[in-house]
PDB file of N, CA and C in Angstrom:
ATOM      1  N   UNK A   1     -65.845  95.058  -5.961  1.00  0.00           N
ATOM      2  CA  UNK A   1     -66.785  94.761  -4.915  1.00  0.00           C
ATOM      3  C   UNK A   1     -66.510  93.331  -4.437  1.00  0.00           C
ATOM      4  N   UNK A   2     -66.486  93.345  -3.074  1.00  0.00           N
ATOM      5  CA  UNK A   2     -66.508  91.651  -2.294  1.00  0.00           C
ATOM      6  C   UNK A   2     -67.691  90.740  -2.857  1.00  0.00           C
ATOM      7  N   UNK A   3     -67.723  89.872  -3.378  1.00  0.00           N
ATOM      8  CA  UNK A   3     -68.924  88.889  -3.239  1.00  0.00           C
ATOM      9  C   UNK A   3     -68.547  87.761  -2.751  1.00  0.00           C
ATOM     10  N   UNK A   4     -69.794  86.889  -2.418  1.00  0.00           N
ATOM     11  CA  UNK A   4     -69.350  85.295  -2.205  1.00  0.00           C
ATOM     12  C   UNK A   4     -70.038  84.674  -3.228  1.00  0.00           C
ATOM     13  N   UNK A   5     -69.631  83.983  -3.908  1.00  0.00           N
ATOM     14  CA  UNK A   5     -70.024  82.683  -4.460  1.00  0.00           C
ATOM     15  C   UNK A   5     -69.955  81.451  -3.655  1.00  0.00           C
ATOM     16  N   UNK A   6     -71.546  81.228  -4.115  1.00  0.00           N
ATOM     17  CA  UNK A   6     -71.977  79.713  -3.852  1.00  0.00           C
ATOM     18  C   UNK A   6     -72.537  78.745  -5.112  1.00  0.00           C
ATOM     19  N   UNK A   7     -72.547  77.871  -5.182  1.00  0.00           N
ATOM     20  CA  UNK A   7     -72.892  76.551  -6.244  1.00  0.00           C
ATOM     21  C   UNK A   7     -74.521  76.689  -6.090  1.00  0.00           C
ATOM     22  N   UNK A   8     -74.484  75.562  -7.093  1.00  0.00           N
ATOM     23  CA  UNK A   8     -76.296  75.587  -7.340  1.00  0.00           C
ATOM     24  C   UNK A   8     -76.989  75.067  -6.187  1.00  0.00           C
ATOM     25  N   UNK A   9     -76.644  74.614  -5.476  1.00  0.00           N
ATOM     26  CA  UNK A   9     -76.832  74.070  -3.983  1.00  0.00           C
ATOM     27  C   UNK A   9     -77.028  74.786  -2.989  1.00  0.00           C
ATOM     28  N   UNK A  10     -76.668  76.303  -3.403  1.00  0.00           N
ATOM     29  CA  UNK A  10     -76.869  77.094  -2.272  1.00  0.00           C
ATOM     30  C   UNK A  10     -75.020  77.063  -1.418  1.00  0.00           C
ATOM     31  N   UNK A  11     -74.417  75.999  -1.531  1.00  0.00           N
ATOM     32  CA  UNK A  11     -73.178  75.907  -0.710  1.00  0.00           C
ATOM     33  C   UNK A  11     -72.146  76.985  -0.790  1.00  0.00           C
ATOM     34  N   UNK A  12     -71.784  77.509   0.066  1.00  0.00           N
ATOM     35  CA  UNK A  12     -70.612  78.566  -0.162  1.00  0.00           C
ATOM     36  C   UNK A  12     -69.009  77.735  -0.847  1.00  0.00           C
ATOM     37  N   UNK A  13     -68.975  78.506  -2.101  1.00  0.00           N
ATOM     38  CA  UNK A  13     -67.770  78.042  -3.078  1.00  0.00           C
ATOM     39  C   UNK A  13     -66.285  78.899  -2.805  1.00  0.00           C
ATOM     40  N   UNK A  14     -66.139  80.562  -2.472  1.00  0.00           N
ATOM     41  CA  UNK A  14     -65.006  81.106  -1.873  1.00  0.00           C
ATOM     42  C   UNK A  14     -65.622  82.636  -2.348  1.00  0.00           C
ATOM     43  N   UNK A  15     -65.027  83.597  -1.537  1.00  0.00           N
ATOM     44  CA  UNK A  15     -65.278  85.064  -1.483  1.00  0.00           C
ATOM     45  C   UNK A  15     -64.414  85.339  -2.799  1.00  0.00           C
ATOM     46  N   UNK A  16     -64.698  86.706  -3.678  1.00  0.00           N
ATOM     47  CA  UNK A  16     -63.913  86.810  -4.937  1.00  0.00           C
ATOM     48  C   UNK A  16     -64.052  88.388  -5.006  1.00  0.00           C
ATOM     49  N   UNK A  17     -63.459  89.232  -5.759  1.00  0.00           N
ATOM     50  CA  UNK A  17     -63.793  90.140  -6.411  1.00  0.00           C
ATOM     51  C   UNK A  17     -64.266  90.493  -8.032  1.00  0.00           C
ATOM     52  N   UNK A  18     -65.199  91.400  -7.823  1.00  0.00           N
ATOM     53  CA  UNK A  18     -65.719  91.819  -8.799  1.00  0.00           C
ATOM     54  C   UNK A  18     -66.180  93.336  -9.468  1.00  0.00           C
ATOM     55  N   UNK A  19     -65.687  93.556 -10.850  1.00  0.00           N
ATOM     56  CA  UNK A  19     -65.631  94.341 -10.841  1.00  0.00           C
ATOM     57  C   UNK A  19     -66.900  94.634 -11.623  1.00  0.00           C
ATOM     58  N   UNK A  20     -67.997  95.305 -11.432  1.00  0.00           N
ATOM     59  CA  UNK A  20     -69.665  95.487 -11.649  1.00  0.00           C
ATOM     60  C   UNK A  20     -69.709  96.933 -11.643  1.00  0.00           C
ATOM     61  N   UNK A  21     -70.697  97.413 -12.946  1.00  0.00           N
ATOM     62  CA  UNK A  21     -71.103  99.110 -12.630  1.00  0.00           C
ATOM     63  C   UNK A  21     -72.041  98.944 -11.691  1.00  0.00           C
ATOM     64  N   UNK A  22     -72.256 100.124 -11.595  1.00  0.00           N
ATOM     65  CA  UNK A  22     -73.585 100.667 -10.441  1.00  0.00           C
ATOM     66  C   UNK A  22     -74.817 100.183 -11.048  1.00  0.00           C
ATOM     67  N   UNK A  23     -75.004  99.425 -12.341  1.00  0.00           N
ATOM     68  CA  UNK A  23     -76.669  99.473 -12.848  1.00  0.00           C
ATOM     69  C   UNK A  23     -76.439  97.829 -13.439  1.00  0.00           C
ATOM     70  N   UNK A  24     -75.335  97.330 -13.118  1.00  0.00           N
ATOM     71  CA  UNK A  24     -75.340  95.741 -13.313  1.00  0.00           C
ATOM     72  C   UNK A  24     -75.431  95.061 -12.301  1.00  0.00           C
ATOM     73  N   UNK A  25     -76.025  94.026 -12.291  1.00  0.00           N
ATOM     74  CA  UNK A  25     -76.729  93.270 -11.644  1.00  0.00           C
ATOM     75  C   UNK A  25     -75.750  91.766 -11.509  1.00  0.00           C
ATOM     76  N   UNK A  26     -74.986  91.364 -10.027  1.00  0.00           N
ATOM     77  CA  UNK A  26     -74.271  90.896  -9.607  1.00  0.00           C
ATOM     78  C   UNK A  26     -75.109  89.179 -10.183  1.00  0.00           C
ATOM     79  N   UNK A  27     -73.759  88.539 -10.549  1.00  0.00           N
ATOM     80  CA  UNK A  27     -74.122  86.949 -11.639  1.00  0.00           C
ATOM     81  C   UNK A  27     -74.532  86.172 -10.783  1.00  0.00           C
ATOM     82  N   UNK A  28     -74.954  85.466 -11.281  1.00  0.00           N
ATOM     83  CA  UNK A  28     -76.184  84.420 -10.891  1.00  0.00           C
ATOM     84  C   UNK A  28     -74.843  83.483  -9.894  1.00  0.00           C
ATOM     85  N   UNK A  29     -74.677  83.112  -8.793  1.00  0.00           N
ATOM     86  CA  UNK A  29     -74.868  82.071  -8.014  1.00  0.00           C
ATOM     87  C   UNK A  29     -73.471  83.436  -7.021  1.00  0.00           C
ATOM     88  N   UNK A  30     -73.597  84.656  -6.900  1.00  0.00           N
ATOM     89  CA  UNK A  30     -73.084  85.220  -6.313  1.00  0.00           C
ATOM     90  C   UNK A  30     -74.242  86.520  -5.554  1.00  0.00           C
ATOM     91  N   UNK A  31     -73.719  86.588  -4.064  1.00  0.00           N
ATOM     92  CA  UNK A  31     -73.986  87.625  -3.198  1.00  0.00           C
ATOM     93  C   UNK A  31     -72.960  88.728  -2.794  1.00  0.00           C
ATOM     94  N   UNK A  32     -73.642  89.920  -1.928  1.00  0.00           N
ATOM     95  CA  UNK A  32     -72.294  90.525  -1.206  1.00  0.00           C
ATOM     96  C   UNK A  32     -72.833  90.139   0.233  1.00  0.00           C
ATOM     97  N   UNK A  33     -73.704  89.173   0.582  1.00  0.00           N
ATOM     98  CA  UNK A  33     -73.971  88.980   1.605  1.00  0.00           C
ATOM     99  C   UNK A  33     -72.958  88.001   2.191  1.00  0.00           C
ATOM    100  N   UNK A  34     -71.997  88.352   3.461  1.00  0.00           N
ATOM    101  CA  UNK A  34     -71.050  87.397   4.041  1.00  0.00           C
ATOM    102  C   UNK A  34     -71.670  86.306   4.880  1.00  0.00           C
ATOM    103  N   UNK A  35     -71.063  85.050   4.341  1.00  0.00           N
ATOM    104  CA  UNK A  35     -71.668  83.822   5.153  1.00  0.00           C
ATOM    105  C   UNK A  35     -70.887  83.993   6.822  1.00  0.00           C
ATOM    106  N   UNK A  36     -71.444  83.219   7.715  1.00  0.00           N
ATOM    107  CA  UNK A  36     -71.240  83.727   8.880  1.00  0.00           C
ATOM    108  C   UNK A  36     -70.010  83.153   9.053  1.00  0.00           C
ATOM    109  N   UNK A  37     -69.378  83.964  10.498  1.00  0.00           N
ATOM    110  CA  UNK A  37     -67.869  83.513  10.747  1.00  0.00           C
ATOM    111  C   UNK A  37     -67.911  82.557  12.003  1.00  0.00           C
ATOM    112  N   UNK A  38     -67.303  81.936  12.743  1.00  0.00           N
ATOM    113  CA  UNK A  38     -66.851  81.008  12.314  1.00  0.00           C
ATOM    114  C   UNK A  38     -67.388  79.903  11.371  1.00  0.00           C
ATOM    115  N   UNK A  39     -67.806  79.018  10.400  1.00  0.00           N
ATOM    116  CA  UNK A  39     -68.627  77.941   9.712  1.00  0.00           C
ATOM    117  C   UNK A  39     -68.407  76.943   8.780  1.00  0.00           C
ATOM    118  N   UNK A  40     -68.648  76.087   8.740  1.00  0.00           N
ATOM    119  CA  UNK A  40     -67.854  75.268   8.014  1.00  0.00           C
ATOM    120  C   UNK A  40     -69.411  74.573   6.825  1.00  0.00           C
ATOM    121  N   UNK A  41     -68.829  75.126   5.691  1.00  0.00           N
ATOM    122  CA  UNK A  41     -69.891  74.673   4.610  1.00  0.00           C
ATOM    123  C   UNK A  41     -71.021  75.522   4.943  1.00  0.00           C
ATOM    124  N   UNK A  42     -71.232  76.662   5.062  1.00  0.00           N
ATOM    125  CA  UNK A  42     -72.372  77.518   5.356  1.00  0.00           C
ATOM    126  C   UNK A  42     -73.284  77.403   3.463  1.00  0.00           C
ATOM    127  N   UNK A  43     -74.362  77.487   3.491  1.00  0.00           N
ATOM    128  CA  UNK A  43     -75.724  77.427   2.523  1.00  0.00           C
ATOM    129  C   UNK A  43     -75.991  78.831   2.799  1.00  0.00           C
ATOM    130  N   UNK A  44     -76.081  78.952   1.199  1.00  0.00           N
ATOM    131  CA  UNK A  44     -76.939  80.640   0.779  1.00  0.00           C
ATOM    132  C   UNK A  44     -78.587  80.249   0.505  1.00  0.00           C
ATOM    133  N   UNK A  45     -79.083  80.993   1.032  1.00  0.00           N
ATOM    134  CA  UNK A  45     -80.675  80.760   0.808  1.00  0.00           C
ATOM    135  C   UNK A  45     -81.490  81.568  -0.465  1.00  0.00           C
ATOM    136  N   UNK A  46     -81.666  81.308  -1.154  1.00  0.00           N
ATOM    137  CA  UNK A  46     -81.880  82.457  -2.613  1.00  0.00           C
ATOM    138  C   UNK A  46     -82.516  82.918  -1.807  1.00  0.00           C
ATOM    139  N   UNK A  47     -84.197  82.773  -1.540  1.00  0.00           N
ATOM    140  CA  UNK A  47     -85.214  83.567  -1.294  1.00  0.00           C
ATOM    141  C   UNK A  47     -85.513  84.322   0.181  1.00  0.00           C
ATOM    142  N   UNK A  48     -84.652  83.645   1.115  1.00  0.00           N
ATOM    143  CA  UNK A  48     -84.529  84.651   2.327  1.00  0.00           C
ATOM    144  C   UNK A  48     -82.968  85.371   2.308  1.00  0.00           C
ATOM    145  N   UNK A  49     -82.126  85.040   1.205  1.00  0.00           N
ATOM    146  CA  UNK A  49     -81.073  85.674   1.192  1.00  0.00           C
ATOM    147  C   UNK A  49     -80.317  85.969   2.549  1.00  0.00           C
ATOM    148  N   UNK A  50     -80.265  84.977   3.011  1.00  0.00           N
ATOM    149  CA  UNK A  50     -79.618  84.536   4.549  1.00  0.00           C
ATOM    150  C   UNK A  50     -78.685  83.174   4.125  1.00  0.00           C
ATOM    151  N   UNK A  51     -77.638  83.182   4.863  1.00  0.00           N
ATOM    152  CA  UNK A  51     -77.026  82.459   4.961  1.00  0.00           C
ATOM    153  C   UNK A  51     -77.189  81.376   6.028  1.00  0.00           C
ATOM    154  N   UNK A  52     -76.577  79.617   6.064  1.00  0.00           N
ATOM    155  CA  UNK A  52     -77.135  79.123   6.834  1.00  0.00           C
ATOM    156  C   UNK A  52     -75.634  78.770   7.778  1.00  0.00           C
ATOM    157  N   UNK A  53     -75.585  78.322   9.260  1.00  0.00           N
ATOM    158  CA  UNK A  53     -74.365  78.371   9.965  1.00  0.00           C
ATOM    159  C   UNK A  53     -73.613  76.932   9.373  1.00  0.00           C
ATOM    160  N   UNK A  54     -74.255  76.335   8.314  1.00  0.00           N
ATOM    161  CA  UNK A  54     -73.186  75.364   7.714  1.00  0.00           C
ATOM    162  C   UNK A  54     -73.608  73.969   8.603  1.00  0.00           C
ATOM    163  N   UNK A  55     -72.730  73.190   8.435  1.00  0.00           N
ATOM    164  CA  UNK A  55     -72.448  71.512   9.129  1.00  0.00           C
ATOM    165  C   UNK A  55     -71.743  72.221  10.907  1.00  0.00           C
ATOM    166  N   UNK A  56     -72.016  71.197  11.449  1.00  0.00           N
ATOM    167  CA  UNK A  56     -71.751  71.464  13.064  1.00  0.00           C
ATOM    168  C   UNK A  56     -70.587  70.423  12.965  1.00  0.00           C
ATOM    169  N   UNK A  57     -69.270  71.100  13.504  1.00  0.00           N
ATOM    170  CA  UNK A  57     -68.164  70.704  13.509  1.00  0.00           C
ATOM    171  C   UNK A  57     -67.996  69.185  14.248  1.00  0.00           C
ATOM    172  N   UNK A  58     -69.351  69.292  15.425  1.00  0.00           N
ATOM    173  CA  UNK A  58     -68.948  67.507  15.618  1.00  0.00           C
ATOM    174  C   UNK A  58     -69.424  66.678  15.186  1.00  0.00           C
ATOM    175  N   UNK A  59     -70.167  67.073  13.861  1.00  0.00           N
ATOM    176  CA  UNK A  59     -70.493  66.215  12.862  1.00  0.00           C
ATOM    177  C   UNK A  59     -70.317  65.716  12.209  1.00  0.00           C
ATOM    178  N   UNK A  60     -68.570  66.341  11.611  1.00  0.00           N
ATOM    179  CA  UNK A  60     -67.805  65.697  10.577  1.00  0.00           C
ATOM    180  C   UNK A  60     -66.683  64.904  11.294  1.00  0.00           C
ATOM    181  N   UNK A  61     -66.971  63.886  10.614  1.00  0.00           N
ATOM    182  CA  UNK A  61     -65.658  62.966  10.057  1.00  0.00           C
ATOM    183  C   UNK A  61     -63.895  63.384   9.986  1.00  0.00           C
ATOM    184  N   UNK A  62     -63.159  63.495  10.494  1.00  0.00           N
ATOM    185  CA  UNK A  62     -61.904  63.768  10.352  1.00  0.00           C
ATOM    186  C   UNK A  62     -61.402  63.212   9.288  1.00  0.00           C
ATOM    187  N   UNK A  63     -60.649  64.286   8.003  1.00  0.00           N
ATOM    188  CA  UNK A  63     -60.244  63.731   7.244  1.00  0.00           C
ATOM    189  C   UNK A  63     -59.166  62.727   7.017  1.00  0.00           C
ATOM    190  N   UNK A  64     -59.596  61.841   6.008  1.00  0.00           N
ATOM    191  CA  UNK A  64     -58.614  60.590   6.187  1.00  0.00           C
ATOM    192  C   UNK A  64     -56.941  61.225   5.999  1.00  0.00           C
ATOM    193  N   UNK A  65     -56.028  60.482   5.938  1.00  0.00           N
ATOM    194  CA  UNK A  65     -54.402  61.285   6.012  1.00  0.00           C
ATOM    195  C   UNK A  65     -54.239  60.953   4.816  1.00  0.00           C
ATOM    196  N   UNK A  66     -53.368  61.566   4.131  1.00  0.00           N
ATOM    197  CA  UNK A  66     -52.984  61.407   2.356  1.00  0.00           C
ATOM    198  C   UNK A  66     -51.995  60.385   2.482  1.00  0.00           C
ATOM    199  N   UNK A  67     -51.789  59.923   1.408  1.00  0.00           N
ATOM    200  CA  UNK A  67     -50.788  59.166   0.913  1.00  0.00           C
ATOM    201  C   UNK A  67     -49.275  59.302   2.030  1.00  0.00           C
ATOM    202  N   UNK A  68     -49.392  60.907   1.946  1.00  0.00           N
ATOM    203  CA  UNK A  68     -47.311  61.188   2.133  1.00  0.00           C
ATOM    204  C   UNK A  68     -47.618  61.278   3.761  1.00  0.00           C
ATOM    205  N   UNK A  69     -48.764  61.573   3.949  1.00  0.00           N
ATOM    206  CA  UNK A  69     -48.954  61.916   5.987  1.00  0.00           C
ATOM    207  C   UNK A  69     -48.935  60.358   6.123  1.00  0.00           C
ATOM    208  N   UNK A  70     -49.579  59.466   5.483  1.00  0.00           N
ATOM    209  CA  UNK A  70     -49.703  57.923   6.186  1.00  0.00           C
ATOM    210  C   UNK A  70     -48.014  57.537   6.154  1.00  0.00           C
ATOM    211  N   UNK A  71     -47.201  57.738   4.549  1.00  0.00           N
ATOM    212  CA  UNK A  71     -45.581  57.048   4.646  1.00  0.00           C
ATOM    213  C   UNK A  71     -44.952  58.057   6.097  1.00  0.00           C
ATOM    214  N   UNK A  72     -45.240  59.180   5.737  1.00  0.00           N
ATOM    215  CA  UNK A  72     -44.637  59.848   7.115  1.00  0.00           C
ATOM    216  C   UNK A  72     -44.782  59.320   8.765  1.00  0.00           C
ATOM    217  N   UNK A  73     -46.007  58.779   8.697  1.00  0.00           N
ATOM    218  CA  UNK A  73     -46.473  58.406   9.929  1.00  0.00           C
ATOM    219  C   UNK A  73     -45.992  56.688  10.304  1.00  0.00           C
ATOM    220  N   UNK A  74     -45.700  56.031   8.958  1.00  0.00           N
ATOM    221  CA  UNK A  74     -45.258  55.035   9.173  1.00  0.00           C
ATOM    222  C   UNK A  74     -43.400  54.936   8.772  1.00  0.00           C
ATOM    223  N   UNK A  75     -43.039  56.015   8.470  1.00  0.00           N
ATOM    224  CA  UNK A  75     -41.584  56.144   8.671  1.00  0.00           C
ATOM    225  C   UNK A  75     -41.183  56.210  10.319  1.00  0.00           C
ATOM    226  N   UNK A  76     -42.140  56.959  10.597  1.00  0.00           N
ATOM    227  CA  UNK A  76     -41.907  57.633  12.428  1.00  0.00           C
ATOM    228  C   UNK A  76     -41.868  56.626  13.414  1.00  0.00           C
ATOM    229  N   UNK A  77     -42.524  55.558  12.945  1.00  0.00           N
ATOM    230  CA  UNK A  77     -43.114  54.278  13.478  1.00  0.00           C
ATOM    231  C   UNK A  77     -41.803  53.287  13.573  1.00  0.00           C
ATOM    232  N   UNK A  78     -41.460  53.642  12.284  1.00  0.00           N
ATOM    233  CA  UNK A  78     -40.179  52.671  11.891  1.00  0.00           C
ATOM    234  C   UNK A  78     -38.963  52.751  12.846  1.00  0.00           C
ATOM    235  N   UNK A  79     -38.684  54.395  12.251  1.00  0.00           N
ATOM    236  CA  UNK A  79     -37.693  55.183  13.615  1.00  0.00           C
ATOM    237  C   UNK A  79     -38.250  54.690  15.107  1.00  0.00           C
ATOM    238  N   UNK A  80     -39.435  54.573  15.242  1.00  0.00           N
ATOM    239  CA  UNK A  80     -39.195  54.390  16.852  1.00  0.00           C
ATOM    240  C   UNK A  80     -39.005  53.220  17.228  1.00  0.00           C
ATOM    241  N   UNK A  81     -39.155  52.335  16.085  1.00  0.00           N
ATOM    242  CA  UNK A  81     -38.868  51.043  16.652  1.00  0.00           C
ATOM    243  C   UNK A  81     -37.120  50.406  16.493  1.00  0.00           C
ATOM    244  N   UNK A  82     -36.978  51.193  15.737  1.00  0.00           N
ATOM    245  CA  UNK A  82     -35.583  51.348  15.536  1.00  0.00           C
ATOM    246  C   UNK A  82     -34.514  51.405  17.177  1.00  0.00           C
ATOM    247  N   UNK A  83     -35.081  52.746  17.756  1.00  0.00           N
ATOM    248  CA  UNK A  83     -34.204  53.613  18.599  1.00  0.00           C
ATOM    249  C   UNK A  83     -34.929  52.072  19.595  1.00  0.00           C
ATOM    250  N   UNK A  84     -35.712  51.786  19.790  1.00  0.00           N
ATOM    251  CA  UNK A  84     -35.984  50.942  20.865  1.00  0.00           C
ATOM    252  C   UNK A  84     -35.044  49.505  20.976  1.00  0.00           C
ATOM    253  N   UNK A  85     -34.972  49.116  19.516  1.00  0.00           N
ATOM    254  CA  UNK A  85     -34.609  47.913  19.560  1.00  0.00           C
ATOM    255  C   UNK A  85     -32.553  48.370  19.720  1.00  0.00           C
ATOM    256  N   UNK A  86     -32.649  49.583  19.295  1.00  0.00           N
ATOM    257  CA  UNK A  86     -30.673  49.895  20.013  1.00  0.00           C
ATOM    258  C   UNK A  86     -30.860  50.235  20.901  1.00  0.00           C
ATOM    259  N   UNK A  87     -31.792  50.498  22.123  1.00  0.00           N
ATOM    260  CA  UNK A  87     -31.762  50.682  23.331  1.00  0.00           C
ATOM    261  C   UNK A  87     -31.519  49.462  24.022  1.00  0.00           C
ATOM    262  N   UNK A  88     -32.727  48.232  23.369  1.00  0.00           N
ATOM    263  CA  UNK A  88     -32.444  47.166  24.203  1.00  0.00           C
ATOM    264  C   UNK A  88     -30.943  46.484  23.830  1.00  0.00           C
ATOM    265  N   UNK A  89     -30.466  46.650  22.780  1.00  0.00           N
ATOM    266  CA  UNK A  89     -29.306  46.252  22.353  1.00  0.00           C
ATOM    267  C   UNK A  89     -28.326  46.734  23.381  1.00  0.00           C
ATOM    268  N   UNK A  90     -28.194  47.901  23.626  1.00  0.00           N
ATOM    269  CA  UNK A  90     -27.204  48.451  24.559  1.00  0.00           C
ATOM    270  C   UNK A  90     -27.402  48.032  25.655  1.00  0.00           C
ATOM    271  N   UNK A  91     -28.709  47.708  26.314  1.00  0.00           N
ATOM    272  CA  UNK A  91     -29.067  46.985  27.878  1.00  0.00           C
ATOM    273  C   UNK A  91     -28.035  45.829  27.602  1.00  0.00           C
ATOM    274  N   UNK A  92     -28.580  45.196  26.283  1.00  0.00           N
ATOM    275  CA  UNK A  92     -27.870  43.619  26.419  1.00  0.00           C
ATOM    276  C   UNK A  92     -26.795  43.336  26.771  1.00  0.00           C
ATOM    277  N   UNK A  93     -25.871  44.410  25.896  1.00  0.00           N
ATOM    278  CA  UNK A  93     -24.640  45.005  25.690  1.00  0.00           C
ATOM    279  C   UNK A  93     -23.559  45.211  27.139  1.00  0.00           C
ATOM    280  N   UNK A  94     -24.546  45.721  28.287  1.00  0.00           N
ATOM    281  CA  UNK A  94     -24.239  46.329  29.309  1.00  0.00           C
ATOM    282  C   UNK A  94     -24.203  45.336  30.566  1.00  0.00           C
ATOM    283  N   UNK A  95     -25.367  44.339  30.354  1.00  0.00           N
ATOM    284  CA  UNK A  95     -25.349  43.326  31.122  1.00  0.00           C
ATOM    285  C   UNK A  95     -24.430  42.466  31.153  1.00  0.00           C
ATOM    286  N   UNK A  96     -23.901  42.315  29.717  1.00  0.00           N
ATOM    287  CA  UNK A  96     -23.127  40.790  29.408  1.00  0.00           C
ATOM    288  C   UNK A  96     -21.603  41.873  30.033  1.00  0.00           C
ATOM    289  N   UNK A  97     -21.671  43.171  29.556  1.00  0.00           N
ATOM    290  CA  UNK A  97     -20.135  42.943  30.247  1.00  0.00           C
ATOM    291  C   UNK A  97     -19.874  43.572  31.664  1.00  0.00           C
ATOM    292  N   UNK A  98     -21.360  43.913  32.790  1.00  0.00           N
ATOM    293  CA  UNK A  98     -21.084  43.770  33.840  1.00  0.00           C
ATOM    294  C   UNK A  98     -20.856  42.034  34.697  1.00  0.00           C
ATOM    295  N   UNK A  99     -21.300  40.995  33.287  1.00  0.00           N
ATOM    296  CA  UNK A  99     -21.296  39.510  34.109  1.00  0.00           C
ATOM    297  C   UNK A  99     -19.955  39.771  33.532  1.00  0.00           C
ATOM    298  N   UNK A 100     -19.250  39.628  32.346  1.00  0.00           N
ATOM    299  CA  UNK A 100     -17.932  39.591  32.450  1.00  0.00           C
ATOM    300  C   UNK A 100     -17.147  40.226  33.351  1.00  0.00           C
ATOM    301  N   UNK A 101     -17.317  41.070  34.257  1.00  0.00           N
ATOM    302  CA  UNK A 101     -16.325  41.648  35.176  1.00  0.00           C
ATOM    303  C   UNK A 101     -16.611  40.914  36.162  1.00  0.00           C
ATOM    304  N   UNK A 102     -18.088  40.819  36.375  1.00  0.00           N
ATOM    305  CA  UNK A 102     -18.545  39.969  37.835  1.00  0.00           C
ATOM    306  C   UNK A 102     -17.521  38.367  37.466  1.00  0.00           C
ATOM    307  N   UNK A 103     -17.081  37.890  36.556  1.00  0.00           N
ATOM    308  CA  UNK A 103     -16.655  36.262  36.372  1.00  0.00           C
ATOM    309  C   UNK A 103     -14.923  36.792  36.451  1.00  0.00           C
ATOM    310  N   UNK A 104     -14.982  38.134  35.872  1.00  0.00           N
ATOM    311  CA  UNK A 104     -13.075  38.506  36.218  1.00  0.00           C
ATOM    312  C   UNK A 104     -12.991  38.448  37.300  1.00  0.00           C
ATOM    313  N   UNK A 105     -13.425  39.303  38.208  1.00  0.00           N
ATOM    314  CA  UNK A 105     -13.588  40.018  39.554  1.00  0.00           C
ATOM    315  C   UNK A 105     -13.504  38.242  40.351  1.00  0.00           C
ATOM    316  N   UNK A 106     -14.034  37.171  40.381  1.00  0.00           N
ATOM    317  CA  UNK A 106     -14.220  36.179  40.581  1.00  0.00           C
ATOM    318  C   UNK A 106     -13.220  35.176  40.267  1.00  0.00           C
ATOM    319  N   UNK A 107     -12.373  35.445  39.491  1.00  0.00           N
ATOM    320  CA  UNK A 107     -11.469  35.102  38.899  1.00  0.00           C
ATOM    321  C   UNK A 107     -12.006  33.361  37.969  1.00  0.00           C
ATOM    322  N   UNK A 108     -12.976  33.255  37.749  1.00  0.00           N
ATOM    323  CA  UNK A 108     -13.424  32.531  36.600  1.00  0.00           C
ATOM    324  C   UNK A 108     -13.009  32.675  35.482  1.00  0.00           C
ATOM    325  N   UNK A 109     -12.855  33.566  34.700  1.00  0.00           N
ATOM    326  CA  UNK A 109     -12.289  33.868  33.680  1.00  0.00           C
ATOM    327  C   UNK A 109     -10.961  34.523  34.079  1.00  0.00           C
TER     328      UNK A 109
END
């Protein structure tokens, strides 16, 4: 049988299976009542045995980035400053030897 478990809080913990006779009586902090879809952190109500639609999505906080998403994000950072600073390198690169032709061409050099 489908149930959901929730914590002593009432909070929905994850859907599970279970295997129960017909004359046992489903464990204490579990329903077969489904919390609603879409919801985020939906509450089981013992005594109206309703579920609640949870936290309102523009309520939360965006989670902070882990450890390996922040080095990732500051590797990317690195790379771009990278490709920028051989871009301007090649401008530099490009200038100095259109003045060198402009000083050949001139016959300065």
């Amino acid at each position: 049988m489908k149930v959901y478990k929730y914590d002593e809080n009432g909070v929905f913990e994850r859907d599970d299976l279970l295997f129960i006779e017909d004359d046992e009586k489903l464990p204490e902090g579990y329903t077969t009542i489904a919390p609603p879809v879409p919801s985020i952190n939906p509450v089981f109500n013992i005594k109206t045995q309703e579920w609640s639609a949870g936290d309102d999505p523009s309520t939360l906080e965006p989670a902070e980035p882990s450890e390996i998403e922040q080095l990732k994000q500051e590797n990317a950072d690195t790379l771009l400053q990278i490709a920028e600073v051989e871009a301007s390198s090649e401008s530099v690169k490009q200038d100095q030897a259109d003045l060198l032709m402009t000083l050949a061409e001139k016959g300065v050099i």
